[in-house]
Protein backbone atom coordinates (compact mmCIF):
# COMPACT_ATOMS: atom_id res chain seq x y z
CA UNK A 1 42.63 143.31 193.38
CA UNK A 2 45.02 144.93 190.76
CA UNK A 3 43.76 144.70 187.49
CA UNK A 4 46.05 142.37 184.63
CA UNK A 5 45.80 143.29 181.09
CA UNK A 6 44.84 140.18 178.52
CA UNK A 7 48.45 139.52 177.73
CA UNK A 8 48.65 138.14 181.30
CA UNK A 9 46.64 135.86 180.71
CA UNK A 10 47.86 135.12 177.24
CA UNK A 11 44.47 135.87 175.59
CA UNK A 12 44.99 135.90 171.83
CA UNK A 13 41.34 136.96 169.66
CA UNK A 14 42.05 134.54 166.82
CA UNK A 15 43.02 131.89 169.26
CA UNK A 16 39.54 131.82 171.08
CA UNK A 17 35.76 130.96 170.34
CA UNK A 18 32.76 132.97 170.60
CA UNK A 19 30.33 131.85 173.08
CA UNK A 20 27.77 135.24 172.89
CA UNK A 21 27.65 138.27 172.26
CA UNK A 22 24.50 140.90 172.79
CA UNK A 23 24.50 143.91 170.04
CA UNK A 24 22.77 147.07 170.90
CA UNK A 25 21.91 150.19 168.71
CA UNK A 26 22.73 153.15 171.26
CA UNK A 27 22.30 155.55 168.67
CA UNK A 28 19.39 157.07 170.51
CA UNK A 29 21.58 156.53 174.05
CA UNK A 30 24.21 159.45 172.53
CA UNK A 31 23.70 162.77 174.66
CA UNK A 32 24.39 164.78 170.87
CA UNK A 33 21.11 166.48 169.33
CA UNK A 34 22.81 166.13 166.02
CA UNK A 35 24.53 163.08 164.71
CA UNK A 36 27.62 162.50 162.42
CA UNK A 37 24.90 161.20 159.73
CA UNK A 38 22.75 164.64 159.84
CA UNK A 39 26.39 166.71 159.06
CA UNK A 40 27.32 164.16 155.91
CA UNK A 41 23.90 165.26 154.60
CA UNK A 42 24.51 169.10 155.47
CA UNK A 43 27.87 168.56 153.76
CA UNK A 44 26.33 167.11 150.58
CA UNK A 45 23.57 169.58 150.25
CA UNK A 46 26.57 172.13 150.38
CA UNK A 47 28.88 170.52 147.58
CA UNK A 48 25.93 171.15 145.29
CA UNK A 49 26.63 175.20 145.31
CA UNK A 50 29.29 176.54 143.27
CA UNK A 51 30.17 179.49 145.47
CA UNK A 52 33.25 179.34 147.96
CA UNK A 53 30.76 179.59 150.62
CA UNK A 54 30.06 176.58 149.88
CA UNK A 55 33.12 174.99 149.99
CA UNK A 56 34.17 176.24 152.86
CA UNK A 57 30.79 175.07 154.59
CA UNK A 58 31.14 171.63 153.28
CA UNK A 59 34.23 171.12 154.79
CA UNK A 60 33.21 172.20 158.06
CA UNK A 61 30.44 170.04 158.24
CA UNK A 62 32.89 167.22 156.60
CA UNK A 63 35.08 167.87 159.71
CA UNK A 64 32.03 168.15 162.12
CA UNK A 65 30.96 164.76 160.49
CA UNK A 66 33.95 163.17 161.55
CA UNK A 67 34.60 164.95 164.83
CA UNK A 68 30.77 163.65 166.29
CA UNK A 69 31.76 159.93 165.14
CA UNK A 70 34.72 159.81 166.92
CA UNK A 71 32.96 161.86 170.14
CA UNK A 72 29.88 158.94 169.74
CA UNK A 73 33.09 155.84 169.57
CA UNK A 74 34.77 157.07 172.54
CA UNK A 75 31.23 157.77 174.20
CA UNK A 76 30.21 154.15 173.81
CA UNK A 77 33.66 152.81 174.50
CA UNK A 78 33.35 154.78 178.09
CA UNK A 79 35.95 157.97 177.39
CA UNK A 80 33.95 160.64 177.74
CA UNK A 81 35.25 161.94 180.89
CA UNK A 82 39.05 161.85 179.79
CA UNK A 83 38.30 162.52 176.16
CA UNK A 84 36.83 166.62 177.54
CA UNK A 85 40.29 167.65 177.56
CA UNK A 86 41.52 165.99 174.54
CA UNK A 87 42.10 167.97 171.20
CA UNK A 88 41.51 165.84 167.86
CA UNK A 89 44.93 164.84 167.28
CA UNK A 90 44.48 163.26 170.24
CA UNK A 91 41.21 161.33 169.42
CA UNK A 92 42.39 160.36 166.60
CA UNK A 93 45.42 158.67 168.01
CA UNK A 94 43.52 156.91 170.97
CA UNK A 95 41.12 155.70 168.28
CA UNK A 96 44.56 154.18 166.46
CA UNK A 97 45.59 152.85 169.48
CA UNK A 98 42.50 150.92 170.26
CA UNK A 99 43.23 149.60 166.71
CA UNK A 100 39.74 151.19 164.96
CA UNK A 101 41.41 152.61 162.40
CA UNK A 102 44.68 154.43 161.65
CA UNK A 103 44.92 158.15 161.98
CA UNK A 104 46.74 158.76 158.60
CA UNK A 105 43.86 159.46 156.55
CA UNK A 106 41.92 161.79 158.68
CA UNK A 107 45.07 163.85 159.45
CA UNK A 108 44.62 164.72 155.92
CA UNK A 109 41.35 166.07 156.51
CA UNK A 110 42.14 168.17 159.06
CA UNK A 111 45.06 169.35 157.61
CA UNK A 112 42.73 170.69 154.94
CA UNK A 113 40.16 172.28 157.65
CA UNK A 114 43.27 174.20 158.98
CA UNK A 115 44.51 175.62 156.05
CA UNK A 116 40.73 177.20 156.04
CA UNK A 117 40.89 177.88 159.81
CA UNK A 118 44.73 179.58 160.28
CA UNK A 119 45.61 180.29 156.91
CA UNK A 120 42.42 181.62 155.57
CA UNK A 121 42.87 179.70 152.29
CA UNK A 122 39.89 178.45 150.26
CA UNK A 123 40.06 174.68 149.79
CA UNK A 124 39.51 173.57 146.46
CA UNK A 125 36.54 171.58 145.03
CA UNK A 126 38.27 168.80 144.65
CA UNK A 127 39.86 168.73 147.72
CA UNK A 128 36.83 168.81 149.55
CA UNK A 129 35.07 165.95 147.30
CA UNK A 130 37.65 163.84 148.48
CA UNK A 131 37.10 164.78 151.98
CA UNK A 132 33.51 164.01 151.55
CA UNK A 133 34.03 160.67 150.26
CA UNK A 134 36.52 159.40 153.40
CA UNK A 135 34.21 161.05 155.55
CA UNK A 136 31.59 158.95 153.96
CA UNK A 137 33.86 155.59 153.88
CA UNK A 138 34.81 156.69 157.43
CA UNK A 139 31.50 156.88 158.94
CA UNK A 140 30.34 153.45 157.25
CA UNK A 141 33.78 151.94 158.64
CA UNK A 142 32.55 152.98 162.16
CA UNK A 143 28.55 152.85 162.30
CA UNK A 144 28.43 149.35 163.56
CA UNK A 145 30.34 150.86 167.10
CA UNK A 146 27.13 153.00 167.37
CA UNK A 147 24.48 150.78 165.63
CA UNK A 148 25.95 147.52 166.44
CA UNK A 149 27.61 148.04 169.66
CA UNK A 150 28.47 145.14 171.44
CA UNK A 151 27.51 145.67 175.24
CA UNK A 152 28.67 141.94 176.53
CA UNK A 153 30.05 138.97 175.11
CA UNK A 154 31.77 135.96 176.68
CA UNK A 155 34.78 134.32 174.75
CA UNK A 156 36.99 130.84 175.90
CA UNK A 157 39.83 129.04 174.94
CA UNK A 158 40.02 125.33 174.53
CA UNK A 159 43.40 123.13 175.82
CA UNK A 160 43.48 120.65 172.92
CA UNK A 161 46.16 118.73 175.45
CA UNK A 162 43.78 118.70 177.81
CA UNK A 163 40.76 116.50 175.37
CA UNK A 164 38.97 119.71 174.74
CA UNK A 165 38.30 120.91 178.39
CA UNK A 166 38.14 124.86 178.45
CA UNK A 167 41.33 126.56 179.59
CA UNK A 168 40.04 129.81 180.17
CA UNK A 169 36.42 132.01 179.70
CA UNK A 170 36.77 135.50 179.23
CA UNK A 171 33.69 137.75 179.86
CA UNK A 172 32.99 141.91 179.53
CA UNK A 173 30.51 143.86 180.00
CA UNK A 174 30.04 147.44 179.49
CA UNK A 175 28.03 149.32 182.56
CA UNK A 176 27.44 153.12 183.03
CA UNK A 177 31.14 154.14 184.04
CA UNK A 178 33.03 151.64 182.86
CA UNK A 179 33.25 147.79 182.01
CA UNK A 180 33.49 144.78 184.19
CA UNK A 181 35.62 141.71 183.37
CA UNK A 182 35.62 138.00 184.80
CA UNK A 183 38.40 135.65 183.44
CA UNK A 184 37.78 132.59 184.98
CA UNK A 185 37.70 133.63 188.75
CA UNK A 186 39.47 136.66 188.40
CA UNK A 187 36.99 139.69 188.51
CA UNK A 188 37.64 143.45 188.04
CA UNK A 189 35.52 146.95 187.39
CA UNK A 190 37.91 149.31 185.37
CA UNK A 191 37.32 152.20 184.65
CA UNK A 192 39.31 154.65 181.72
CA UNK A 193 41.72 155.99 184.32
CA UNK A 194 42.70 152.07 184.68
CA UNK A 195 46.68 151.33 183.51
CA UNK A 196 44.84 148.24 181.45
CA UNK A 197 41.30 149.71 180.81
CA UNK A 198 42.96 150.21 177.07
CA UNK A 199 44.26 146.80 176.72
CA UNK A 200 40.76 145.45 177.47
CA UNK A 201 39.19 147.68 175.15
CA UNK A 202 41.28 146.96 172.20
CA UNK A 203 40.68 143.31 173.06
CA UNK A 204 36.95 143.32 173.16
CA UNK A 205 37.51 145.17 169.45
CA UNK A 206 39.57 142.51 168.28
CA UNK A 207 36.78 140.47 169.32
CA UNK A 208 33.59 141.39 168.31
CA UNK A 209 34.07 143.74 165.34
């Protein structure tokens, strides 16, 4: 069966009700030895030299920070195989597109880390402070996709016109490659090479976060 996307079937978020939802804390499910968390706390440790050394490796660890988080999102949102050929430009913008959180703020960041990388330019205390602190907001924005993930959840729609019968029931859940979806009788398996598997994803955010 081709897959439809949830315009199709005119599925609005803040037009429908929760029925459940199951939350899971995959944090230990991640195949990365270190975590964005452990390079925050390398960062900070760093910001309390004075030398440029120190700059310089607090912002790399900023950046690292930031890089694993959005690695772990698209690991738990089932991109993993498309995102090994992405640069982070790219991440960033599917993260925007998926509607997690808009790409203007850590483009500043890694404008920063490239000035360091191509330009060989020291970055300036307070340029990497402020770095530190959205990398900080930034990862406590996010940590409820890793710690909080929502694996399934079931949604419906009431037709008022209709004395309250339920129009449509929407359910996902995520499995090893991909996610499955049933609306109503409809059923598909998508996977991240799906035209819709986007759509769906951005939905279930809309959702359940």
């Amino acid at each position: 069966m081709q897959t439809k996307a949830p315009k199709d079937y005119g599925l609005i978020p803040g037009h429908m009700t929760m029925d459940y939802k199951s939350e899971y804390n995959l944090t230990g499910n991640i195949p990365f030895n270190l975590k964005a968390d452990d390079f925050i706390i390398f960062a900070e440790s760093d910001l309390k030299g004075k030398s440029k050394r120190d700059r310089v490796n607090a912002l790399s660890n900023i950046k690292r920070a930031i890089e694993n988080r959005i690695d772990c999102i698209l690991f738990v949102f089932k991109y993993s195989n498309l995102a090994k050929n992405w640069n982070f430009p790219d991440k960033m913008e599917k993260l925007n597109k998926l509607g997690i959180i808009a790409p203007r703020i850590l483009r500043k960041i890694n404008r920063i880390r490239n000035l360091l990388e191509h330009q060989y330019q020291i970055p300036k205390r307070s340029e990497v402070e402020e770095a530190f602190d959205i990398a900080v907001l930034f990862l406590a924005y996010t940590k409820n996709f890793i710690k909080k993930f929502v694996g399934t959840f079931g949604y419906y729609r009431v037709e008022k016109s209709k004395e309250q019968k339920i129009d449509i029931y929407v359910k996902m859940v995520f499995g090893e490659d991909g996610i499955k979806i049933k609306v109503n009788d409809d059923k598909y398996s998508l996977e991240a090479t799906d035209p819709n598997f986007d759509e769906w994803i951005k939905f279930g955010i809309e959702c359940c976060y």
